[in-house]
Protein backbone atom coordinates (compact mmCIF):
# COMPACT_ATOMS: atom_id res chain seq x y z
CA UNK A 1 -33.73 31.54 -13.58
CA UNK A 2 -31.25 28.12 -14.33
CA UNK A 3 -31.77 25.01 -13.07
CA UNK A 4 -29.24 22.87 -12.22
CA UNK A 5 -28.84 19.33 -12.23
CA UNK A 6 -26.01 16.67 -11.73
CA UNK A 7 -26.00 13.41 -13.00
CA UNK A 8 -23.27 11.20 -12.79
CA UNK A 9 -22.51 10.04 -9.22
CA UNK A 10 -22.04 7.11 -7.20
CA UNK A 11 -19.44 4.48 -5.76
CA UNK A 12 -16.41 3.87 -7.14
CA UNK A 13 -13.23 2.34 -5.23
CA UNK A 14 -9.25 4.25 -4.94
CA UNK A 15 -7.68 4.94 -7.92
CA UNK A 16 -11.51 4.86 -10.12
CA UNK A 17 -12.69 7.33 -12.44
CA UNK A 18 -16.27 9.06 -12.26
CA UNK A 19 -17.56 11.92 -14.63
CA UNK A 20 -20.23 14.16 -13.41
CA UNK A 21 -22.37 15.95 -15.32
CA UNK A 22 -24.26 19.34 -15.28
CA UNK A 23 -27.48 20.09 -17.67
CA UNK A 24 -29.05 23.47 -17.20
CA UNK A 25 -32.54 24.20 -17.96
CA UNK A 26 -31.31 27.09 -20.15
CA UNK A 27 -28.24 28.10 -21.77
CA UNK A 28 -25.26 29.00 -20.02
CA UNK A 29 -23.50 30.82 -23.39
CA UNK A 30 -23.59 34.36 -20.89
CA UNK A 31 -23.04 32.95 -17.43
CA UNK A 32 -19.83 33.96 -16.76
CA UNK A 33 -18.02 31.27 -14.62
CA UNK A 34 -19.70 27.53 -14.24
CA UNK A 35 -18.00 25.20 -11.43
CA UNK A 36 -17.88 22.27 -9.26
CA UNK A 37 -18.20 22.25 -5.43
CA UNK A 38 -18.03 19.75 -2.81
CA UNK A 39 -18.74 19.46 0.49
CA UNK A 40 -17.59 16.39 2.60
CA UNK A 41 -19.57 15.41 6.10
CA UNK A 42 -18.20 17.72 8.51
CA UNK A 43 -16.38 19.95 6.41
CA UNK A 44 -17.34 23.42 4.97
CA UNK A 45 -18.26 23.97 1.45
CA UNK A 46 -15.03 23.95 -1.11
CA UNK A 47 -14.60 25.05 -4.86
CA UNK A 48 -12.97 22.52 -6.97
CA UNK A 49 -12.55 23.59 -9.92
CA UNK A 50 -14.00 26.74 -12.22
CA UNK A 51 -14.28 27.76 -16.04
CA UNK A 52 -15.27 30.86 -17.23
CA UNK A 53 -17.22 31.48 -20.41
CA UNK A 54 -13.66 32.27 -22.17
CA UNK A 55 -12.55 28.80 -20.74
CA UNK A 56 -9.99 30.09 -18.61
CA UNK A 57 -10.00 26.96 -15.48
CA UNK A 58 -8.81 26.70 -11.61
CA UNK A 59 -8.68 23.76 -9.57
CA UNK A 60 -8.23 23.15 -6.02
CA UNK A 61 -4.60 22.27 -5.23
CA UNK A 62 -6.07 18.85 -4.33
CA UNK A 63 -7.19 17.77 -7.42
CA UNK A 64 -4.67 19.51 -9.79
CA UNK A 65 -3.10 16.72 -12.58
CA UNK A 66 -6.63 14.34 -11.72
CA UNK A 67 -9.51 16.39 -12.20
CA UNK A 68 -10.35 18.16 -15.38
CA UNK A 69 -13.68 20.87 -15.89
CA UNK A 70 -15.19 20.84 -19.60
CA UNK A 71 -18.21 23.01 -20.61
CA UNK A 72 -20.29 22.89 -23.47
CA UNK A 73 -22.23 25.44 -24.42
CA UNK A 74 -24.43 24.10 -27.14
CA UNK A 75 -25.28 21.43 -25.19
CA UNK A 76 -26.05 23.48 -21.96
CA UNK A 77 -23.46 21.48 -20.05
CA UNK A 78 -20.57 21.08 -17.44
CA UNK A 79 -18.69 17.86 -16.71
CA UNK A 80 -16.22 17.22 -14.55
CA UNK A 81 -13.63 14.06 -15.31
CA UNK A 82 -12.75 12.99 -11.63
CA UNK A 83 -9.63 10.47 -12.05
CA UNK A 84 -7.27 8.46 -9.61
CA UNK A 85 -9.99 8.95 -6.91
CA UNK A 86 -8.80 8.88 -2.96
CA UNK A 87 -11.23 8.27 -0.01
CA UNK A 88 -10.74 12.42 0.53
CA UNK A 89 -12.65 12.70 -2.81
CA UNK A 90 -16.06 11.62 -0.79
CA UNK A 91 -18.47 14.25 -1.32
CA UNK A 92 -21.34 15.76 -2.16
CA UNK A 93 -20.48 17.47 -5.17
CA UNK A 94 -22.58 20.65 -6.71
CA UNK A 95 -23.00 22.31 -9.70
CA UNK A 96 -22.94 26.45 -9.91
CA UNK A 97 -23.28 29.34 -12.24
CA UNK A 98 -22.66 32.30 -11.45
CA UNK A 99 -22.00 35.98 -12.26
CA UNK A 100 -21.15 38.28 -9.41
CA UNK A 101 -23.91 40.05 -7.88
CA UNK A 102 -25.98 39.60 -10.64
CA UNK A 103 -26.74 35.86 -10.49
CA UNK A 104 -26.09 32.58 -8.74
CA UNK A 105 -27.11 28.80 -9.93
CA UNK A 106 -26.75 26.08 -7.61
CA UNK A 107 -27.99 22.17 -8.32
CA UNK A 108 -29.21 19.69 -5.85
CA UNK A 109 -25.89 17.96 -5.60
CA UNK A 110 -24.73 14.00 -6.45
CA UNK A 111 -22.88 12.00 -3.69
CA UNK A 112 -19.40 10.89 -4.75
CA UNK A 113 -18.33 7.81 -2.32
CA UNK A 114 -14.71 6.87 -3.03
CA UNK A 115 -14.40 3.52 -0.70
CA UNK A 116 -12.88 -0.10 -1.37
């Protein structure tokens, strides 16, 4: 079993950068695809953005050209680079690993406030 944890969250006002980052308890060399979610009050869970373990990434149409997914594997790590924030950006934001059926990671989230 990974643990997940997110670090980097917090207030920031329109147009601000934030980077959040994901340690795992273990490393994440085999899990196949590590990404960001976010859910906003209201709304239903979304995937931001994804990179598999080639580092093939997908974003979310909403964030294409500001947010950018990184992972390192020596370092048991996943950060996202969250730039030219909007008010929309407010969120809880999650970590996950996962490999189909097999296995699913998910961290306690961070809340992201975007707000002047």
């Amino acid at each position: 079993q990974v643990q997940l944890v997110e670090s980097g969250g917090g207030l920031v006002q329109p147009g601000g950068s934030l980077r959040l980052s994901c340690t795992a308890s273990a490393s994440i060399l085999s899990v196949n695809v590590m990404g960001w979610y976010r859910q906003a009050p209201g709304k239903e869970r979304e995937l931001v953005a994804a990179i598999t373990s080639g580092g093939n990434t997908n974003y979310v149409n909403s964030v294409k050209g500001r947010f950018t997914i990184s992972r390192d594997n020596a370092q048991n790590t996943v950060a996202l680079q969250m730039n030219s924030l909007k008010a929309e950006d407010t969120a809880v934001y999650y970590c996950r690993g996962w490999g189909g059926n097999r296995y699913d990671y998910w961290g306690q989230g961070t809340q992201d406030t975007v707000s002047s």
